[in-house]
Structures are given as structure tokens and as C-alpha cells.
N, C-alpha and C. Protein backbone atom coordinates (compact mmCIF):
# COMPACT_ATOMS: atom_id res chain seq x y z
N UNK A 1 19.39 -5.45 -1.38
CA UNK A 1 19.85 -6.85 -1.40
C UNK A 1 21.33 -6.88 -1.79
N UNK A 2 22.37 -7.65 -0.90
CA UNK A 2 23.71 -7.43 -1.12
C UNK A 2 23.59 -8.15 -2.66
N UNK A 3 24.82 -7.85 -3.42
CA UNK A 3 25.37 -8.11 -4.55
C UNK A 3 25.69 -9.94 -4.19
N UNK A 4 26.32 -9.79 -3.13
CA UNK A 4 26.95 -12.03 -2.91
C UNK A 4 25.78 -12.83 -2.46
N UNK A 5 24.63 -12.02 -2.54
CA UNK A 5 23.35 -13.16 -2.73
C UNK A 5 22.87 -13.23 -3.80
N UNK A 6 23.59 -13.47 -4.89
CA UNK A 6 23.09 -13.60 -6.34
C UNK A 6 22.61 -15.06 -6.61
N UNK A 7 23.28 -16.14 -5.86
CA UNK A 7 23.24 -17.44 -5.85
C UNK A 7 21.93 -17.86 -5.54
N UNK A 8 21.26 -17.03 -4.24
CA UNK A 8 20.14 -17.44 -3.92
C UNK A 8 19.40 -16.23 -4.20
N UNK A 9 19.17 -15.44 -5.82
CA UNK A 9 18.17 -14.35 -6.08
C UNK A 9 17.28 -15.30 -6.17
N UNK A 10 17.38 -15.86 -7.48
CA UNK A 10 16.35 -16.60 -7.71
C UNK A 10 15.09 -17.16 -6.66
N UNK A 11 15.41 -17.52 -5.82
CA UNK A 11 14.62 -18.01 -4.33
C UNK A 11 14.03 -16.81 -4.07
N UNK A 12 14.96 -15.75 -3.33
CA UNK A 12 14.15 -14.66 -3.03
C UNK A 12 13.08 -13.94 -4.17
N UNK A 13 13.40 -14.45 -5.32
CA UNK A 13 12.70 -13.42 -6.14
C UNK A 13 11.35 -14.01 -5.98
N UNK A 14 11.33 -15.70 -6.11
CA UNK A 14 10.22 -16.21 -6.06
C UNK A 14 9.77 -16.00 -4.44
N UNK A 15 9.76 -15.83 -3.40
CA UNK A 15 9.54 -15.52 -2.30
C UNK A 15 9.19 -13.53 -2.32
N UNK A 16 9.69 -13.26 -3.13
CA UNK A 16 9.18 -11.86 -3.30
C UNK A 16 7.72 -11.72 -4.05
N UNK A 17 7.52 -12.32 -4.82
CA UNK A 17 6.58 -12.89 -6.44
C UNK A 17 5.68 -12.77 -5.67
N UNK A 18 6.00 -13.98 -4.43
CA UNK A 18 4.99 -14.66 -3.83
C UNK A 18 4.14 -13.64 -3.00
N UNK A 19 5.13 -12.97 -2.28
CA UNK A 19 4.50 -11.78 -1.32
C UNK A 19 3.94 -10.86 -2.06
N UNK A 20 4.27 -10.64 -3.18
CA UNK A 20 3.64 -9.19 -4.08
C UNK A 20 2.34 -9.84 -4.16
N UNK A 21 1.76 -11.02 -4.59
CA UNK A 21 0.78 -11.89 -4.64
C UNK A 21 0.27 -11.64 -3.58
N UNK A 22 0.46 -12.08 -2.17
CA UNK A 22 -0.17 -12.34 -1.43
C UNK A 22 -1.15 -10.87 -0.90
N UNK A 23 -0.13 -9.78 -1.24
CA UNK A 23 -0.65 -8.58 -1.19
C UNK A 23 -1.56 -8.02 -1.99
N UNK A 24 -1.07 -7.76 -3.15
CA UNK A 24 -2.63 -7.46 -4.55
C UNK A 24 -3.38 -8.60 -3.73
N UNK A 25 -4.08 -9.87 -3.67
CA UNK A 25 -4.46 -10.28 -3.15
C UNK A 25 -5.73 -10.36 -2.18
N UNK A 26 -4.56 -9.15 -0.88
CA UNK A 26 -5.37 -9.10 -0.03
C UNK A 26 -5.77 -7.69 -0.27
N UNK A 27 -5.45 -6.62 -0.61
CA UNK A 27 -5.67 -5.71 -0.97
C UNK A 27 -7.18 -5.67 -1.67
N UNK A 28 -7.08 -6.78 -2.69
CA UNK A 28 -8.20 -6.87 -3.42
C UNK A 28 -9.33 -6.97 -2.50
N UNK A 29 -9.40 -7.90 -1.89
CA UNK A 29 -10.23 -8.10 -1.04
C UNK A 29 -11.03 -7.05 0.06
N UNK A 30 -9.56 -6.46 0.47
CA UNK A 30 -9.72 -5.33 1.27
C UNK A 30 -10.82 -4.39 0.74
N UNK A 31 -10.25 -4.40 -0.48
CA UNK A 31 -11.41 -3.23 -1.51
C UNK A 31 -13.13 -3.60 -1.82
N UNK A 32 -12.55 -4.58 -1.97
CA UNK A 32 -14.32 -5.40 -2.01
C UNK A 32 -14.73 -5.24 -0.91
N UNK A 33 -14.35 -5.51 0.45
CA UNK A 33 -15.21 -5.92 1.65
C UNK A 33 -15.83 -4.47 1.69
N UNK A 34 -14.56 -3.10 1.51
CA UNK A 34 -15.17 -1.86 2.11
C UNK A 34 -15.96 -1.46 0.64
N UNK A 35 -16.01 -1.53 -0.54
CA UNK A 35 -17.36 -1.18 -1.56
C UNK A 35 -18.76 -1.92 -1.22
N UNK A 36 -18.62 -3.43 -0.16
CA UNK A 36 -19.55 -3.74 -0.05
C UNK A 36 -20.66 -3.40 1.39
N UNK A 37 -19.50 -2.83 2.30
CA UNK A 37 -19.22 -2.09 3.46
C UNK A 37 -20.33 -0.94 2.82
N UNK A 38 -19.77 -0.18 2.12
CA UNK A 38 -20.31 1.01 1.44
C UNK A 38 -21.36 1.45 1.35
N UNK A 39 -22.33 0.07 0.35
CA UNK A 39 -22.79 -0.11 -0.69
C UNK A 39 -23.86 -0.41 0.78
N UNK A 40 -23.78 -1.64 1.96
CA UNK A 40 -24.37 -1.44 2.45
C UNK A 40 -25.01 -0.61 3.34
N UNK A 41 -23.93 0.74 3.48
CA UNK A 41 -24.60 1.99 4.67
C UNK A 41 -25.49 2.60 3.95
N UNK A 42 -25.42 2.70 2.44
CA UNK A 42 -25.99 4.06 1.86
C UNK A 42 -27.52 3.09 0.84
């Protein structure tokens, strides 16, 4: 991230926040579907 977007970090950071979120998130999910995936072959 250039140094002369300091003005608008703040924004991106919360737009970053947001995506780190949206990821753990889906990730989580991801993990559940395949333990339940799992859980149902065996």
C-alpha cells in the first residue's frame, strides 16, 4: 500500500477488517460442511 494513501488507510483498513471477516467466516463454514461431509461417509 503506497505511503500517499494514508488519508484513506483508515477506509481500507476497515474494508480489509471486513474481508479478513468475511474469510475466517467462510472458512469456518468450509470446515464444518467437510467434518460433517466426514462424519457422514464413515
Amino acid at each position: 500500500m503506497p505511503l500517499s494513501q494514508t488519508g484513506s488507510s483508515s477506509h481500507t483498513y476497515i474494508r480489509v477488517t471486513y474481508r479478513c471477516h468475511r474469510i475466517k467466516r467462510g472458512l469456518t463454514r468450509t470446515q464444518i460442511s467437510k467434518s460433517y461431509v466426514m462424519t457422514d461417509v464413515s
